[in-house]
Protein backbone atom coordinates (compact mmCIF):
# COMPACT_ATOMS: atom_id res chain seq x y z
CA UNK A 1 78.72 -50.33 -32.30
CA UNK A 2 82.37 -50.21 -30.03
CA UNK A 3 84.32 -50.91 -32.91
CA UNK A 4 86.92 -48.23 -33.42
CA UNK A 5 86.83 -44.90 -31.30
CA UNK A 6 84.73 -43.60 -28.78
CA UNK A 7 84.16 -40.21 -27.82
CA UNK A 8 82.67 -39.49 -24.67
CA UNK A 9 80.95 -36.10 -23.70
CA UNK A 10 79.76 -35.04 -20.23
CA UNK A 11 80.36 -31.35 -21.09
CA UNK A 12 76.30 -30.03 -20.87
CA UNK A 13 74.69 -28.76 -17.86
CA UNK A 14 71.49 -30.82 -18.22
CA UNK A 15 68.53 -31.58 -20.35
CA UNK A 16 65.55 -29.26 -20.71
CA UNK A 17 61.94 -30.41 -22.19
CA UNK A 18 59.09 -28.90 -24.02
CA UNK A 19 56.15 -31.12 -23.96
CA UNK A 20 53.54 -28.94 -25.91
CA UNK A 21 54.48 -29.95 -29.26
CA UNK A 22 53.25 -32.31 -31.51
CA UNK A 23 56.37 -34.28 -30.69
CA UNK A 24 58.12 -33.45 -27.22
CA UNK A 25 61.29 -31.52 -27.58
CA UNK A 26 64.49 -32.09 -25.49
CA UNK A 27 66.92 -29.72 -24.98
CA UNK A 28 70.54 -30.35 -24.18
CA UNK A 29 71.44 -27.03 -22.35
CA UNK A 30 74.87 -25.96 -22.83
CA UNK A 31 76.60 -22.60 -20.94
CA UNK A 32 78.82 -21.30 -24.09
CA UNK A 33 78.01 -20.30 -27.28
CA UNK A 34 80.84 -21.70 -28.69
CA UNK A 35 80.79 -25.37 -27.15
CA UNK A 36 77.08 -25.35 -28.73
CA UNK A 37 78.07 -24.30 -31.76
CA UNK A 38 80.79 -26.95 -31.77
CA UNK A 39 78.64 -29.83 -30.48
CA UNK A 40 76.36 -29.20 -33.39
CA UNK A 41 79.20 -28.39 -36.07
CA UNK A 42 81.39 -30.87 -34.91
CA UNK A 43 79.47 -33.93 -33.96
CA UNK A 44 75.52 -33.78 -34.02
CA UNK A 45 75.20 -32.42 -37.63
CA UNK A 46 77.30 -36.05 -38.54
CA UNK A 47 74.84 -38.20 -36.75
CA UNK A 48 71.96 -40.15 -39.13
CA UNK A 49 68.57 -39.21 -37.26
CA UNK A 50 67.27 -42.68 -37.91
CA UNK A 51 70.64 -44.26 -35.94
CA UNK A 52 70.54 -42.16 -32.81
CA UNK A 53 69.82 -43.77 -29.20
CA UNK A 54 68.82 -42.23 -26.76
CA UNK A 55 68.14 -43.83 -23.27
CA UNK A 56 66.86 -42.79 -20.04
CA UNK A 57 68.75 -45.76 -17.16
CA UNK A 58 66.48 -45.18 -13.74
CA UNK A 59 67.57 -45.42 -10.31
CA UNK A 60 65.91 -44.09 -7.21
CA UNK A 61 66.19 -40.73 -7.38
CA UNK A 62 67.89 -39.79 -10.55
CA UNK A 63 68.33 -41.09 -14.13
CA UNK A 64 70.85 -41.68 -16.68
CA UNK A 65 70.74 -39.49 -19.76
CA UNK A 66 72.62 -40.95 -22.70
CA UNK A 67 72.51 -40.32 -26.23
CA UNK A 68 74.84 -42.62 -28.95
CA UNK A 69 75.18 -42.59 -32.38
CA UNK A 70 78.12 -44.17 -34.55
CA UNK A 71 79.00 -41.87 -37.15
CA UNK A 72 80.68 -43.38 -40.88
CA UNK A 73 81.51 -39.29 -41.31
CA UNK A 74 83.43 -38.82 -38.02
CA UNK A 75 84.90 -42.41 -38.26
CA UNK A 76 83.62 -42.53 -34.13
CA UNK A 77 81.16 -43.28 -31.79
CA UNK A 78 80.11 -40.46 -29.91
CA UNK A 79 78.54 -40.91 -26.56
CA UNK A 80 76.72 -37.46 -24.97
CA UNK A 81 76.01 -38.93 -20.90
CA UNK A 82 74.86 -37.04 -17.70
CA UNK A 83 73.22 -38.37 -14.08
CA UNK A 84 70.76 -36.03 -13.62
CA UNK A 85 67.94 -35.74 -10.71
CA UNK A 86 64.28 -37.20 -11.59
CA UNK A 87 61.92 -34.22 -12.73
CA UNK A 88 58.38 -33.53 -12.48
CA UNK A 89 59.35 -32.43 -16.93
CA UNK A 90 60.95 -35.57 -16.82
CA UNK A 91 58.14 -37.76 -15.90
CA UNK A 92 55.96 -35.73 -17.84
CA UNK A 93 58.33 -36.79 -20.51
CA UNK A 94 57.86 -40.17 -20.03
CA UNK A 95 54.55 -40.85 -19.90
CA UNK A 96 53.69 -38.62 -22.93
CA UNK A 97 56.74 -40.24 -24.99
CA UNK A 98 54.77 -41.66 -28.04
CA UNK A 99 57.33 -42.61 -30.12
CA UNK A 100 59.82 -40.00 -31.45
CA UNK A 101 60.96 -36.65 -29.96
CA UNK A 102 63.25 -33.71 -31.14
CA UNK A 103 66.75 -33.50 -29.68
CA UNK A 104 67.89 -29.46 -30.31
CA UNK A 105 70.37 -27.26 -28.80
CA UNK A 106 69.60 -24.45 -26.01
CA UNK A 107 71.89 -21.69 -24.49
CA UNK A 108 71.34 -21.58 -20.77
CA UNK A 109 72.52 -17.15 -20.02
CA UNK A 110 72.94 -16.47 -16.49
CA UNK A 111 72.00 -12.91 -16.22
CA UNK A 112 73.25 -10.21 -13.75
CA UNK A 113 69.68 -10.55 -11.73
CA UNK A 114 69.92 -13.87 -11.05
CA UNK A 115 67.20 -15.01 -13.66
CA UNK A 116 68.32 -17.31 -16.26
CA UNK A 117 66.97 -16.67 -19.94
CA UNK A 118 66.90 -19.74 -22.91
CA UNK A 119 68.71 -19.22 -26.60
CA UNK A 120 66.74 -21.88 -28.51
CA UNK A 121 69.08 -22.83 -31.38
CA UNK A 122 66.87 -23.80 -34.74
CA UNK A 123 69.14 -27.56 -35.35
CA UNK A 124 67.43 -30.61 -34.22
CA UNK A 125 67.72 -34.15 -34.68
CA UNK A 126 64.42 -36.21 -34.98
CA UNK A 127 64.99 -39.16 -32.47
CA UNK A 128 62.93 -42.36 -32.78
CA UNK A 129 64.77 -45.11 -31.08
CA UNK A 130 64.21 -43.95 -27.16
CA UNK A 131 63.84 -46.23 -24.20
CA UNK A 132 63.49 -46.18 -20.66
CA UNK A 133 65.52 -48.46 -18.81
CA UNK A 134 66.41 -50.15 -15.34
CA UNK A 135 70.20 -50.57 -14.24
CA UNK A 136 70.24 -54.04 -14.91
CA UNK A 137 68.38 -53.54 -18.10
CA UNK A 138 71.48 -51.13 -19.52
CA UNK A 139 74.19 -53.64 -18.47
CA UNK A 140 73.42 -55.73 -21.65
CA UNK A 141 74.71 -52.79 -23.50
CA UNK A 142 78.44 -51.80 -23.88
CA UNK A 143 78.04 -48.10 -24.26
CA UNK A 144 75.07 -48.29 -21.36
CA UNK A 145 77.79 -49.78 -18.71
CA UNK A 146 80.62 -48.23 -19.84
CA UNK A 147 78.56 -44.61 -19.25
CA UNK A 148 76.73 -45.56 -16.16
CA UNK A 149 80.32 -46.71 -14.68
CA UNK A 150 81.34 -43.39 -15.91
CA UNK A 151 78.37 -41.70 -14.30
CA UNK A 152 78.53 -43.69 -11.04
CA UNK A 153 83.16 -42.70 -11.00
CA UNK A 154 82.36 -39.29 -11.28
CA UNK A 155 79.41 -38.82 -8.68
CA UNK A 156 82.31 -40.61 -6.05
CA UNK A 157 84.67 -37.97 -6.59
């Protein structure tokens, strides 16, 4: 899977879920229309459904969020990766996970009032290979360590 390039994107302010499906959605909550629009035309769209990963790497309080794909189209690997603190949603998440989930695209507006309002963009990917993972666990994979050295670099700064 590390042959040739890899792409790495951080770029996302977090993940959002909707459990009251019949398969649990997640959201990957972006702040511009146009970086949405570009993560979906420019990489996502290119991804096979049935060759996505997506992992969830535990530690004490917060979690590892990556999701991988290798893409013949784009000629890359591209690797979407964010530490995020553990959620109520995301245990929720977890313990309802039955074996596939929806990956789709929100709009996170910040309105003058303070309140926040969700753009739910219709594109999804149907994602069946998920795990939940310890640390040592993810070191077995490349793309794990390489992201959760990533991860760990960028919470030192």
């Amino acid at each position: 899977m590390t042959d040739g390039v890899t792409e790495w994107f951080d770029d996302f302010l977090g993940l959002g879920y909707h459990l009251y499906d019949v398969r649990p959605v997640i959201f990957l909550l972006l702040d511009e229309r146009r970086k949405l629009a570009g993560t979906w035309n420019k990489v996502l769209k290119y991804l096979p459904d049935d060759e996505i990963k997506m992992r969830f790497v535990e530690t004490d309080e917060k979690y590892g969020f990556v999701l991988y794909c290798q893409s013949r189209i784009l000629q890359s690997t591209w690797v979407f990766f964010k530490s995020l603190n553990t959620s109520v949603h995301y245990r929720q998440f977890k313990d309802d996970y039955d074996g596939a989930a929806i990956l789709k695209l929100a709009l996170l507006i910040k309105k003058k009032d303070g309140s926040t309002e969700l753009e739910i963009f219709k594109h999804q990917k149907r994602i069946t290979d998920v795990k939940f993972m310890t640390e040592p666990e993810a070191v077995n994979d490349a793309i794990l360590a390489s992201s959760l050295r990533k991860m760990s670099s960028q919470s030192g700064q």
